[in-house]
Protein backbone atom coordinates (compact mmCIF):
# COMPACT_ATOMS: atom_id res chain seq x y z
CA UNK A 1 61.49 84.95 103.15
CA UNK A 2 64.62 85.73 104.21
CA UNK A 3 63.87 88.62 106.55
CA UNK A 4 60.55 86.25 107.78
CA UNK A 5 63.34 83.55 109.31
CA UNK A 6 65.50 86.06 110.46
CA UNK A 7 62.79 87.50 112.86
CA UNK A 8 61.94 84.59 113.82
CA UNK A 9 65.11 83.10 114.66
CA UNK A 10 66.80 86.34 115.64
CA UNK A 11 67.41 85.23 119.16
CA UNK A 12 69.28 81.92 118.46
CA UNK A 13 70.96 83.39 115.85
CA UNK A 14 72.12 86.14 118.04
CA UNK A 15 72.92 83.89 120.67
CA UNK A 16 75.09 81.61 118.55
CA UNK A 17 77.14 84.25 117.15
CA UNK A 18 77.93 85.43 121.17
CA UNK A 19 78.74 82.02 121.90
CA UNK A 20 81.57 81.88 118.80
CA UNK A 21 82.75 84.75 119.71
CA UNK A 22 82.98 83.59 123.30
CA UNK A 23 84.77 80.65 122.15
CA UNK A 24 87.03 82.50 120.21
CA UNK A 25 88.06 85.37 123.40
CA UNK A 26 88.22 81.95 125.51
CA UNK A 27 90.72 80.37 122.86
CA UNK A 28 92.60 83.36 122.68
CA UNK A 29 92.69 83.47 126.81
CA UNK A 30 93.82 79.88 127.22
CA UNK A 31 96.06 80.03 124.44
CA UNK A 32 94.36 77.04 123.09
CA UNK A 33 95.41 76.85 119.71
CA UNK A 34 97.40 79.51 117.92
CA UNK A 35 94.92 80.68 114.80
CA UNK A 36 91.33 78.83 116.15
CA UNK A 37 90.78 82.10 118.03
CA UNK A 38 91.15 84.06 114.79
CA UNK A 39 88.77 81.64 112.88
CA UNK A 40 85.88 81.85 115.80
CA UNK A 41 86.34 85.54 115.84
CA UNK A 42 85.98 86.09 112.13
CA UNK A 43 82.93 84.11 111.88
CA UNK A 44 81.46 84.78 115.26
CA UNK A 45 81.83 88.84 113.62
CA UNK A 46 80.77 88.35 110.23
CA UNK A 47 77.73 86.41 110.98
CA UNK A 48 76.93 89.73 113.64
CA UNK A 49 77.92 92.28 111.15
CA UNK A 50 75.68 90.68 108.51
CA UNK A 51 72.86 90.50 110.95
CA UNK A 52 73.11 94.22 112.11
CA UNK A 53 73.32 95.16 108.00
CA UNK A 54 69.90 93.20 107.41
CA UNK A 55 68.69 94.81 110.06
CA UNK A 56 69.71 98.21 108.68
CA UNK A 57 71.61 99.34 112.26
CA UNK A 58 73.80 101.10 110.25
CA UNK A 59 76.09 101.86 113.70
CA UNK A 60 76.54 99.03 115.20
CA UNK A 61 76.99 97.32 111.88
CA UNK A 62 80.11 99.44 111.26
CA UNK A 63 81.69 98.36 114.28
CA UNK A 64 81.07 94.85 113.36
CA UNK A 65 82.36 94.96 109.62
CA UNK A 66 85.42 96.83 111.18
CA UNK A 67 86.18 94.09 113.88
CA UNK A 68 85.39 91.45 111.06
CA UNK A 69 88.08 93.59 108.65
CA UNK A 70 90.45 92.94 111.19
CA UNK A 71 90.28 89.56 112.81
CA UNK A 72 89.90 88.92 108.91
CA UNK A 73 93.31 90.52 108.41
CA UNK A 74 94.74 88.61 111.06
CA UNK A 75 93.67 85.16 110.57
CA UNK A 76 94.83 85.45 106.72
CA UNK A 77 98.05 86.89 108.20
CA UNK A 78 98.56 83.97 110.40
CA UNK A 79 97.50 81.33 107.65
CA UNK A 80 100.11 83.12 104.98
């Protein structure tokens, strides 16, 4: 079921993660807030790198969980 909506939806799905991550590089550009970058990152990452890991591209997920790993490191740094 899971793997059905994913198909289908891949393209929106894909798209939406872009677009947080494009509001999170924007954020971080503008200096719009000081840790909303980090949170639109994070998310914007860990939504691709789960994506890429259902989709078993084992390559491009790695780069994802690493970039996730350390905007995740970064945003708890900044909230602590």
């Amino acid at each position: 079921m899971r793997m059905y909506y994913l198909k289908t939806h891949l393209t929106k799905i894909k798209w939406f993660c872009t677009f947080l991550m494009f509001c999170g590089a924007l954020a971080t550009s503008l200096q719009l807030h000081p840790w909303l970058n980090f949170v639109f990152l994070t998310i914007g990452n860990g939504a691709w790198a789960i994506i890429l890991l259902s989709m078993r591209e084992w390559a491009a997920a790695s780069v994802f969980v690493i970039m996730f790993s350390t905007w995740t490191i970064g945003l708890l740094t900044r909230l602590l």
